[in-house]
C-alpha atoms as a PDB file:
ATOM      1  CA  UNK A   1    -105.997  16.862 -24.464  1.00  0.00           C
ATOM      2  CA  UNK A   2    -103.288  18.385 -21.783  1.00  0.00           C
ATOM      3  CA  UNK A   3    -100.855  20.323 -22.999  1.00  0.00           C
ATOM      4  CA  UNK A   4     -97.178  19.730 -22.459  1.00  0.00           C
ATOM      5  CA  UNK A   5     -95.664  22.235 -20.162  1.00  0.00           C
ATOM      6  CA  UNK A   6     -91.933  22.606 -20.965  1.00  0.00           C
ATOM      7  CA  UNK A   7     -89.627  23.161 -17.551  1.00  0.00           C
ATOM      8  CA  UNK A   8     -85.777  23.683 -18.198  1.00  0.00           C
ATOM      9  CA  UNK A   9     -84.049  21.742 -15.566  1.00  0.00           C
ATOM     10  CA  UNK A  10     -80.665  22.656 -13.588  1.00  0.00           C
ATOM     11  CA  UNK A  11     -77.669  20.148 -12.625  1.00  0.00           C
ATOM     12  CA  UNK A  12     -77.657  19.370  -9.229  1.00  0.00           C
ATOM     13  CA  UNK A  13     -73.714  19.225  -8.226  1.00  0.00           C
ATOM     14  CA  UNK A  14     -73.557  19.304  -4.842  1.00  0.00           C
ATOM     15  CA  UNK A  15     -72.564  15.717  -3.024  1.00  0.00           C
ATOM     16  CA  UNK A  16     -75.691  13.870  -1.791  1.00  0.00           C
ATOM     17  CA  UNK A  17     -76.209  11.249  -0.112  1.00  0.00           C
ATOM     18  CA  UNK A  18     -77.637   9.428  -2.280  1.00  0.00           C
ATOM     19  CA  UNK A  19     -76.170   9.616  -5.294  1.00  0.00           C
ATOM     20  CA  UNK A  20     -72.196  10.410  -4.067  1.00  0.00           C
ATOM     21  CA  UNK A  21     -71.933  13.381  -5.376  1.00  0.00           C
ATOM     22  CA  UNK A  22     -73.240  12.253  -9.204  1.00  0.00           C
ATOM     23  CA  UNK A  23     -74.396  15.284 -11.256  1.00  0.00           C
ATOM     24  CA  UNK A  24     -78.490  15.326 -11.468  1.00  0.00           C
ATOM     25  CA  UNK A  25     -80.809  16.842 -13.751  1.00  0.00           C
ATOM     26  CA  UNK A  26     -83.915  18.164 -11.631  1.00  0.00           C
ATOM     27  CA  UNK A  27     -86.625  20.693 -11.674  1.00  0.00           C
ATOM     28  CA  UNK A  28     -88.126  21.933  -8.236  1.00  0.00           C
ATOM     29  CA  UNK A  29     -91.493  19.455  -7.580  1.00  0.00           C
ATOM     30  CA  UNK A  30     -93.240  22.417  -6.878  1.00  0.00           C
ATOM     31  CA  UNK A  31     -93.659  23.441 -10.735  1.00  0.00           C
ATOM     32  CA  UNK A  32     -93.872  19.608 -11.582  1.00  0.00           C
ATOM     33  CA  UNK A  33     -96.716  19.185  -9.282  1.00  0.00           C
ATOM     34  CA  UNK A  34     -98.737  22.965  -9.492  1.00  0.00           C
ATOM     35  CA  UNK A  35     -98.578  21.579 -13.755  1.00  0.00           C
ATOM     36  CA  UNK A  36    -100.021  18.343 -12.776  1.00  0.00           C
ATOM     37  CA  UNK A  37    -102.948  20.164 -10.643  1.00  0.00           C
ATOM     38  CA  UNK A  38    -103.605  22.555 -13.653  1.00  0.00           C
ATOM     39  CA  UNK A  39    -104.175  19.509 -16.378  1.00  0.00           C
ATOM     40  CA  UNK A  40    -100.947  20.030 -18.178  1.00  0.00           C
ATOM     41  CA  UNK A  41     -98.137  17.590 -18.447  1.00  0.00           C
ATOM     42  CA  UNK A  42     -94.511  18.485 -17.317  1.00  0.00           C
ATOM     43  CA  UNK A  43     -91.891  17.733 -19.311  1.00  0.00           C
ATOM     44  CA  UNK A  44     -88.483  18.568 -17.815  1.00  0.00           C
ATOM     45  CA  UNK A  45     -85.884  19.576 -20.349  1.00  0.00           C
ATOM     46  CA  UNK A  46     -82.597  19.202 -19.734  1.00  0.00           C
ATOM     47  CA  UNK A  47     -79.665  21.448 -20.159  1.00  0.00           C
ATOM     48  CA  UNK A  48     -78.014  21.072 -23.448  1.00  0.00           C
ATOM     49  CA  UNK A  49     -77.070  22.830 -26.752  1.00  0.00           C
ATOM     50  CA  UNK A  50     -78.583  25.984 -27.437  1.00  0.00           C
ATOM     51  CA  UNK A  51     -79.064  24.665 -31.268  1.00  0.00           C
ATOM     52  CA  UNK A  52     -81.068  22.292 -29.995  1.00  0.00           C
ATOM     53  CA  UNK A  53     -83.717  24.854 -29.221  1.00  0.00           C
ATOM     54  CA  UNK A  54     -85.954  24.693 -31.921  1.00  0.00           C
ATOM     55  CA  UNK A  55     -86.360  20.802 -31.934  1.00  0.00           C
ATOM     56  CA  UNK A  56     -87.237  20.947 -27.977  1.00  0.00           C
ATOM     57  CA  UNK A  57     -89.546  23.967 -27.895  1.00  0.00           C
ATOM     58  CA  UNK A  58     -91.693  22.261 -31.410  1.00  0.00           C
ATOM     59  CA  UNK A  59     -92.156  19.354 -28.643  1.00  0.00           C
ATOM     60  CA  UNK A  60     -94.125  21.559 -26.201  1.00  0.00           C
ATOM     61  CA  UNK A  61     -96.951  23.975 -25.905  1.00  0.00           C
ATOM     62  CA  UNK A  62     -96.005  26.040 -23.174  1.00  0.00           C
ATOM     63  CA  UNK A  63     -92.648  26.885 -21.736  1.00  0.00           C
ATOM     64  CA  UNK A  64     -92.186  27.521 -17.725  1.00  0.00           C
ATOM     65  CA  UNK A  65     -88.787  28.901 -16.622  1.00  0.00           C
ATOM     66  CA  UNK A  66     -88.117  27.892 -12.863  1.00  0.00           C
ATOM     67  CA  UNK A  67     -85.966  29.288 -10.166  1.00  0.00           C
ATOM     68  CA  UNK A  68     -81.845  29.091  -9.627  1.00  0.00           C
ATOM     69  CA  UNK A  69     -78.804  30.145 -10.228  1.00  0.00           C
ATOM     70  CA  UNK A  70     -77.512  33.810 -10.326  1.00  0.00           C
ATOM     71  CA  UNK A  71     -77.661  35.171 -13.850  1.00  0.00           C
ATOM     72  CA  UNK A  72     -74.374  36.124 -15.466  1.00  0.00           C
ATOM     73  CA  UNK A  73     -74.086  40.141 -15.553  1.00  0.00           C
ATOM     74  CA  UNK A  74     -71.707  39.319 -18.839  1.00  0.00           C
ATOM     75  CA  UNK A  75     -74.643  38.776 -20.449  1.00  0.00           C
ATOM     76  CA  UNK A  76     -75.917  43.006 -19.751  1.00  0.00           C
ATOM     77  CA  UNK A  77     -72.225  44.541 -20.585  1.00  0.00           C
ATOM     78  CA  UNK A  78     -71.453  44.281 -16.615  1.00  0.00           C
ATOM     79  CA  UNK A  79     -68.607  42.866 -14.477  1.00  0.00           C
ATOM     80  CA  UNK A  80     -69.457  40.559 -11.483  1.00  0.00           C
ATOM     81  CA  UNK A  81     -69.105  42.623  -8.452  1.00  0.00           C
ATOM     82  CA  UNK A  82     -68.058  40.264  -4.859  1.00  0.00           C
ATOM     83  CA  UNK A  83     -71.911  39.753  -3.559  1.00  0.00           C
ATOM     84  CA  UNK A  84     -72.736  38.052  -7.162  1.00  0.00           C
ATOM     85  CA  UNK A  85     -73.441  34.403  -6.408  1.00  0.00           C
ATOM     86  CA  UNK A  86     -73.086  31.428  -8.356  1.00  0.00           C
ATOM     87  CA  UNK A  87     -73.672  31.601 -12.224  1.00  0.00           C
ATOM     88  CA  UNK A  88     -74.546  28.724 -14.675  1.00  0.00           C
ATOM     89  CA  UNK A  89     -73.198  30.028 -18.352  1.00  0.00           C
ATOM     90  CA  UNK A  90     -74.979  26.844 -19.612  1.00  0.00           C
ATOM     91  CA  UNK A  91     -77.984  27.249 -18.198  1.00  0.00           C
ATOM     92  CA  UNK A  92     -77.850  31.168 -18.798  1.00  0.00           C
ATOM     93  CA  UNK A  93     -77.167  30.291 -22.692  1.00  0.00           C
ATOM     94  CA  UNK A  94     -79.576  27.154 -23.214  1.00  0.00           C
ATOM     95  CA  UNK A  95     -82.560  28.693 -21.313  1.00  0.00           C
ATOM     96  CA  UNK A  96     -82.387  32.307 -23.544  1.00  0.00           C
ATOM     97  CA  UNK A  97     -82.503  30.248 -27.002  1.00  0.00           C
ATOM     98  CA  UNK A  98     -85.555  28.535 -25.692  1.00  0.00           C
ATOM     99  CA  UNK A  99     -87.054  31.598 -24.953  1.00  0.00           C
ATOM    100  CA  UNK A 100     -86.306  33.268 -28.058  1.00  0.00           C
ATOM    101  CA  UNK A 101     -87.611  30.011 -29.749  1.00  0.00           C
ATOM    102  CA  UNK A 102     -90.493  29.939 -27.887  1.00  0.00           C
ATOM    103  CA  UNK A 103     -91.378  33.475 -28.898  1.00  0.00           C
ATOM    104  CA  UNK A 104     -90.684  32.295 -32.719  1.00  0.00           C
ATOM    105  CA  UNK A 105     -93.098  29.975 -32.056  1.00  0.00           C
ATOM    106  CA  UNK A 106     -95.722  31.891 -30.108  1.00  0.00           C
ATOM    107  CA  UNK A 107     -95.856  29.473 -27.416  1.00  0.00           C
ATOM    108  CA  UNK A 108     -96.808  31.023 -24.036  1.00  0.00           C
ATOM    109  CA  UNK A 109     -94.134  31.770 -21.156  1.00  0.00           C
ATOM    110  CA  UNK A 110     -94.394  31.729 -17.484  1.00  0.00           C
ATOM    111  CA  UNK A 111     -91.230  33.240 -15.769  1.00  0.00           C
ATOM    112  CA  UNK A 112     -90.530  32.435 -12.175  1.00  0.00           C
ATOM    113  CA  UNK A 113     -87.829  34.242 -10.211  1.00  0.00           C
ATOM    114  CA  UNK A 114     -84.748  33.800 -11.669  1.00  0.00           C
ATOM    115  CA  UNK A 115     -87.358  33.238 -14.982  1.00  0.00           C
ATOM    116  CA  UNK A 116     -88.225  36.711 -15.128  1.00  0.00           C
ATOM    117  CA  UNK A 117     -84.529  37.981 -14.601  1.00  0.00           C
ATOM    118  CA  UNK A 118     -83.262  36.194 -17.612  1.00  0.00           C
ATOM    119  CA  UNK A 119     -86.899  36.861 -20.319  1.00  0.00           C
ATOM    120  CA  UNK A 120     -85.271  40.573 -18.918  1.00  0.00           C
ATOM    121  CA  UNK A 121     -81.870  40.362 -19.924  1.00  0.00           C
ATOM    122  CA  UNK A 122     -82.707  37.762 -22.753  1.00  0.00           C
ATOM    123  CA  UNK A 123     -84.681  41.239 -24.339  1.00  0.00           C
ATOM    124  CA  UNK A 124     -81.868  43.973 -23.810  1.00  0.00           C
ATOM    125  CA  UNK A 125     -82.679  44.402 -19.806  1.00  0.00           C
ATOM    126  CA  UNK A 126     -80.715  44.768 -17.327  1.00  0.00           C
ATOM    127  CA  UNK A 127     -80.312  43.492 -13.394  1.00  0.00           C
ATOM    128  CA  UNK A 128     -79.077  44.564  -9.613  1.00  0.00           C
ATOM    129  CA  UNK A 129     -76.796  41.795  -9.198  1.00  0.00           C
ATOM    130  CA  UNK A 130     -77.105  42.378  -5.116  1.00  0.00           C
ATOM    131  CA  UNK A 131     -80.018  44.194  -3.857  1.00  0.00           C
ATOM    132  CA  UNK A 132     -77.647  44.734  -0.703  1.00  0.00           C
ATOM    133  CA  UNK A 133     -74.776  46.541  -2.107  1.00  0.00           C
ATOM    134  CA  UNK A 134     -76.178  48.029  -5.140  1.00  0.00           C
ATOM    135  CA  UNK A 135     -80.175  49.062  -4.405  1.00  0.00           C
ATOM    136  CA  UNK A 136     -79.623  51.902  -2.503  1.00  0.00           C
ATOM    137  CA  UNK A 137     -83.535  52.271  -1.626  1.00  0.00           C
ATOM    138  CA  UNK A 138     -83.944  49.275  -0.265  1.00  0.00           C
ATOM    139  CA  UNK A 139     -86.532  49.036   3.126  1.00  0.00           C
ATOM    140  CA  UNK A 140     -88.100  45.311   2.286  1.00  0.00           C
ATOM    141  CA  UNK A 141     -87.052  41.953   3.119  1.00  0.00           C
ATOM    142  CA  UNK A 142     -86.362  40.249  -0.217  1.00  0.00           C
ATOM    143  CA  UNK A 143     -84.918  37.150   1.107  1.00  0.00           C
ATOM    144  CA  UNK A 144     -87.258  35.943   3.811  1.00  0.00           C
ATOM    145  CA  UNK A 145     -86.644  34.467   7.183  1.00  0.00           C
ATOM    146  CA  UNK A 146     -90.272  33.439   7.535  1.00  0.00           C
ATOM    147  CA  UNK A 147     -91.481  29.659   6.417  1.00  0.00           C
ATOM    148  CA  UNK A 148     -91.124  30.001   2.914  1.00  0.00           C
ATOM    149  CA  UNK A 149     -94.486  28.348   1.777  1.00  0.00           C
ATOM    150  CA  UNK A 150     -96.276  31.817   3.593  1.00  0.00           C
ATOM    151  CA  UNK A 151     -96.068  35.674   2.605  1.00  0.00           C
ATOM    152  CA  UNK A 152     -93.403  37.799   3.240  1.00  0.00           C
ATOM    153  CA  UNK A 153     -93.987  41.094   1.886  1.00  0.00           C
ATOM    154  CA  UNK A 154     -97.116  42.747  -0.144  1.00  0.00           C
ATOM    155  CA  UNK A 155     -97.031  44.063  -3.671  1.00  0.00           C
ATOM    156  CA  UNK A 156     -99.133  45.814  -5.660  1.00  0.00           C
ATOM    157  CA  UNK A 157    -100.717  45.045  -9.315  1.00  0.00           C
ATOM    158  CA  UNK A 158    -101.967  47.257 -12.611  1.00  0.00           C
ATOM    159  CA  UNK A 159    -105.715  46.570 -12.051  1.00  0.00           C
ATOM    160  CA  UNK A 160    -105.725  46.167 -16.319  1.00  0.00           C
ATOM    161  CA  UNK A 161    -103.119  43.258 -16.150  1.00  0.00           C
ATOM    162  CA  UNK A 162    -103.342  39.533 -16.393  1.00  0.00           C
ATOM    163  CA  UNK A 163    -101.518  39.353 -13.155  1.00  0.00           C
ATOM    164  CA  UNK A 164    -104.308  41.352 -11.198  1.00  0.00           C
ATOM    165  CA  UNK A 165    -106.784  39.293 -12.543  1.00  0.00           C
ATOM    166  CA  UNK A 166    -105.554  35.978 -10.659  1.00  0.00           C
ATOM    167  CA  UNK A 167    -104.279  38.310  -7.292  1.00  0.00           C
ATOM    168  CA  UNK A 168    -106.549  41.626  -7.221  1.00  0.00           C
ATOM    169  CA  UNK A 169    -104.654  44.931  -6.705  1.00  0.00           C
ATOM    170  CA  UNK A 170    -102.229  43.593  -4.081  1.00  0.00           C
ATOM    171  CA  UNK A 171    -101.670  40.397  -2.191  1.00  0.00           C
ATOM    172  CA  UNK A 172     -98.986  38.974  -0.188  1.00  0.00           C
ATOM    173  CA  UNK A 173     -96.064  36.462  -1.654  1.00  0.00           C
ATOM    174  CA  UNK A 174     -92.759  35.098  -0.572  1.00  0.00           C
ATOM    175  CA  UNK A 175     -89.781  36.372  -1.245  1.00  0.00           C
ATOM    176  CA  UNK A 176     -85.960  35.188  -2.321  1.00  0.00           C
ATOM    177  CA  UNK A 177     -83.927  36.890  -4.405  1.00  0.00           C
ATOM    178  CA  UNK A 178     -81.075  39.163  -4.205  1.00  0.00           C
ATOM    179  CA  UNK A 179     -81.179  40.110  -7.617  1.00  0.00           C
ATOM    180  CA  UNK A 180     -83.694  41.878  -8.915  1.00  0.00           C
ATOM    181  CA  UNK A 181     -84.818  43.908 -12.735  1.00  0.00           C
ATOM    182  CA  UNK A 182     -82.782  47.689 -12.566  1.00  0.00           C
ATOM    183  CA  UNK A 183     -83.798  48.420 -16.320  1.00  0.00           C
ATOM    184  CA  UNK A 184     -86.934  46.606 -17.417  1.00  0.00           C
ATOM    185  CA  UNK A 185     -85.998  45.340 -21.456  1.00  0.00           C
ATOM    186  CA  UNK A 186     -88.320  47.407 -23.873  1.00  0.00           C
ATOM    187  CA  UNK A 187     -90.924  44.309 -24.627  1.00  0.00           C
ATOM    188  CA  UNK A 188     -92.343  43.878 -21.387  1.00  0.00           C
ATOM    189  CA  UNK A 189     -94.765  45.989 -19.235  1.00  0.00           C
ATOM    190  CA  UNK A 190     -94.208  46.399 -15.167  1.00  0.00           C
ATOM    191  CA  UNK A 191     -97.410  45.157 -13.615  1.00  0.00           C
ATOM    192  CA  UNK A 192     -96.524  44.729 -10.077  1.00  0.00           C
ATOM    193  CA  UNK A 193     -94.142  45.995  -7.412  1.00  0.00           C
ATOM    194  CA  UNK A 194     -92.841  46.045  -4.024  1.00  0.00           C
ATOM    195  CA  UNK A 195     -93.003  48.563  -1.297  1.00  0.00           C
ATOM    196  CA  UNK A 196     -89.342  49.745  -1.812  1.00  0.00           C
ATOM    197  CA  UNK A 197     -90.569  50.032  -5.630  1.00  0.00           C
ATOM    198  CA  UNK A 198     -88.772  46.977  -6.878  1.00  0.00           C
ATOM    199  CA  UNK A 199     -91.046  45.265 -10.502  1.00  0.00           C
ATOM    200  CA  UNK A 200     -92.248  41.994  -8.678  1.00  0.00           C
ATOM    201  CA  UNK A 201     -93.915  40.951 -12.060  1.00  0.00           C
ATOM    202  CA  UNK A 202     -93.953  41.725 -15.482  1.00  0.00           C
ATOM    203  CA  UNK A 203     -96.230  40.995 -18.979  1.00  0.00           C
ATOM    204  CA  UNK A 204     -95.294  41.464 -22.596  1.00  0.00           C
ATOM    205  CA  UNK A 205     -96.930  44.472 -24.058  1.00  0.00           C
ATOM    206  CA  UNK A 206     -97.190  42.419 -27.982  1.00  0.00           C
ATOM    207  CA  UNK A 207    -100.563  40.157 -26.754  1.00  0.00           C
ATOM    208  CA  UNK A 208     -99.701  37.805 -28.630  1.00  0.00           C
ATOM    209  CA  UNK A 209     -96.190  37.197 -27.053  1.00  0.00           C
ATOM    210  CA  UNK A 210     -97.544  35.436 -24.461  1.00  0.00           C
ATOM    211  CA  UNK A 211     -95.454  36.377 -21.446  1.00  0.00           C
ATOM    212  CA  UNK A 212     -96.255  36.802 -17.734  1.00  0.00           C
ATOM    213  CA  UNK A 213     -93.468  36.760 -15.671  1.00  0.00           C
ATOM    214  CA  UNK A 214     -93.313  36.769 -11.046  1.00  0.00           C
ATOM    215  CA  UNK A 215     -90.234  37.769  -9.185  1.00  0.00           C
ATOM    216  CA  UNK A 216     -92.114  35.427  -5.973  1.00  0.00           C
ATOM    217  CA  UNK A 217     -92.210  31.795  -5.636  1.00  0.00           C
ATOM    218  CA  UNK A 218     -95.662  30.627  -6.450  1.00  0.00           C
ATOM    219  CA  UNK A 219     -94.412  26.769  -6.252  1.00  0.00           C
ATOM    220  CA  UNK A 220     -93.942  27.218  -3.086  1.00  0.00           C
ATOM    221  CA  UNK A 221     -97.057  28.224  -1.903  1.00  0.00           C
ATOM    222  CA  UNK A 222     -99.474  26.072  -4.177  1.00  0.00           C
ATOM    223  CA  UNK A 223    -100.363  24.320  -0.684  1.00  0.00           C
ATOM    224  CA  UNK A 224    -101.202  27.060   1.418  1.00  0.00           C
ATOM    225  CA  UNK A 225    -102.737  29.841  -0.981  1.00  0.00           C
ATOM    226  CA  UNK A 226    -104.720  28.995  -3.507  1.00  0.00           C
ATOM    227  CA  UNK A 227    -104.300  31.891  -5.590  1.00  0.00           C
ATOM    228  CA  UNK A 228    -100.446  30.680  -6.187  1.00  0.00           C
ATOM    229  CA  UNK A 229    -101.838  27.488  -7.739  1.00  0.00           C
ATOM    230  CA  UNK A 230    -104.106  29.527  -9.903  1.00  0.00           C
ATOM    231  CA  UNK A 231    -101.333  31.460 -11.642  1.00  0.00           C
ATOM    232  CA  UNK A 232    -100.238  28.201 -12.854  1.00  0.00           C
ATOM    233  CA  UNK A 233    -104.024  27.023 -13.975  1.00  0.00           C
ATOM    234  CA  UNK A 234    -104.077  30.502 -15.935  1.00  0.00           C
ATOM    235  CA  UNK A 235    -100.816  29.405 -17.228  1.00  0.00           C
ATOM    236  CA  UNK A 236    -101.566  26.501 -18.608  1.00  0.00           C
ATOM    237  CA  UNK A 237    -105.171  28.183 -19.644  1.00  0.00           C
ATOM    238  CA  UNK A 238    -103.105  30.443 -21.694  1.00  0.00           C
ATOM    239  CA  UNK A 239    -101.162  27.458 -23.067  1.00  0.00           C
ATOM    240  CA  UNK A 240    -104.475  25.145 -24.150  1.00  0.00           C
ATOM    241  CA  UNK A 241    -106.169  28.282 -25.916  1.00  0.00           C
ATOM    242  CA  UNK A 242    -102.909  29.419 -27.799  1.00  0.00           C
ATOM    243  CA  UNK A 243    -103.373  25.312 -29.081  1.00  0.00           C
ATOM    244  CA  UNK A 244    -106.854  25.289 -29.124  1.00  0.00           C
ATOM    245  CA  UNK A 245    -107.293  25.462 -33.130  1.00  0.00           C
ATOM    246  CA  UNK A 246    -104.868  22.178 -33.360  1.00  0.00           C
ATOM    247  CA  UNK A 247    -107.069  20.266 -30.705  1.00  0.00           C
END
């Protein structure tokens, strides 16, 4: 049996030409298709009431929070400075009750990107809300200019951690962000990093949380590094024995 992989989706706004403009509900195909390739089944769940949590997250078996939007520095006791970017309070509010539900419910959690930012400030954490203006040790280039399906800067891994055990004790990913984890929340372990010392990737300490979390873009790279596809086959590993005694 393949699990059902649950992937919050965003509102697309901007005008297209397709659709005139016409809000749509969408998930990047790069998640939809690196869930396919690892047996699971995608389910894309769209933005709604945070009450609503429970109901959506005893529907799935996994949970696999994608890429977007700024996250709201409200949410860590911080004003927006200028270089903040756009912010989805929806999206921000929604996507922590699923979390926390998700957690209730011991169901495993990947975190991608903007995934790992919010499991952060979801658990007390806190973020850079521009690596620019407020990282002052900054030397790496977090927001690539390279094709982004190819590495842009290396990182490093804990040889102990789950992460290390799909990508050795460094590797190569792509890269962009602008925001990035300043105080990692108290529930989660740094497991990888980037030259200028930024956490690239996280786990939950608690085993049976269930949480591995990438500051990268694996999606984007399922095509031309097969290690980025594997992340999402131990995912969804993770997810099937977490089930297993139901199957």
């Amino acid at each position: 049996m393949k699990p059902i992989i649950g992937i919050p989706g965003n509102i697309l706004t901007q005008r297209s030409p397709s659709f005139d403009g016409l809000p749509i509900t969408y998930t990047p195909h790069g998640f939809v298709e690196a869930t396919v390739t690892a047996y699971g089944l995608p389910n894309v769940i769209p933005l709604g009431d945070p009450k609503d949590a429970k109901a959506y997250i005893s529907h799935i078996d996994g949970l696999l929070l994608a890429g977007g939007q700024d996250v709201s520095p409200l949410l860590y006791g911080e004003e927006p400075i200028p270089a903040l970017g756009t912010t989805s309070p929806l999206r921000d509010t929604f996507e922590i009750a699923l979390i926390k539900e998700a957690v209730r419910q011991q169901k495993p959690i990947l975190g991608v990107c903007r995934g790992l930012q919010l499991l952060n400030v979801a658990y007390g954490g806190t973020l850079y809300q521009d690596l620019a203006t407020s990282y002052s040790d900054l030397t790496v280039q977090h927001i690539q200019h390279t094709q982004y399906d190819n590495g842009a800067h290396t990182i490093t891994l804990d040889p102990d951690s789950r992460l290390a055990k799909v990508f050795g004790p460094a590797y190569v990913v792509n890269s962009y962000h602008h925001q990035a984890i300043k105080e990692l929340a108290e529930p989660f372990e740094a497991v990888a990093w980037s030259k200028d010392k930024l956490i690239e990737g996280f786990e939950a300490k608690d085993p049976s949380a269930n949480i591995v979390a990438v500051q990268w873009h694996p999606e984007l790279m399922i095509h031309t590094d097969e290690k980025m596809q594997q992340l999402f086959t131990d995912f969804v590993s993770r997810v099937k024995k977490s089930i297993a005694p139901a199957l």
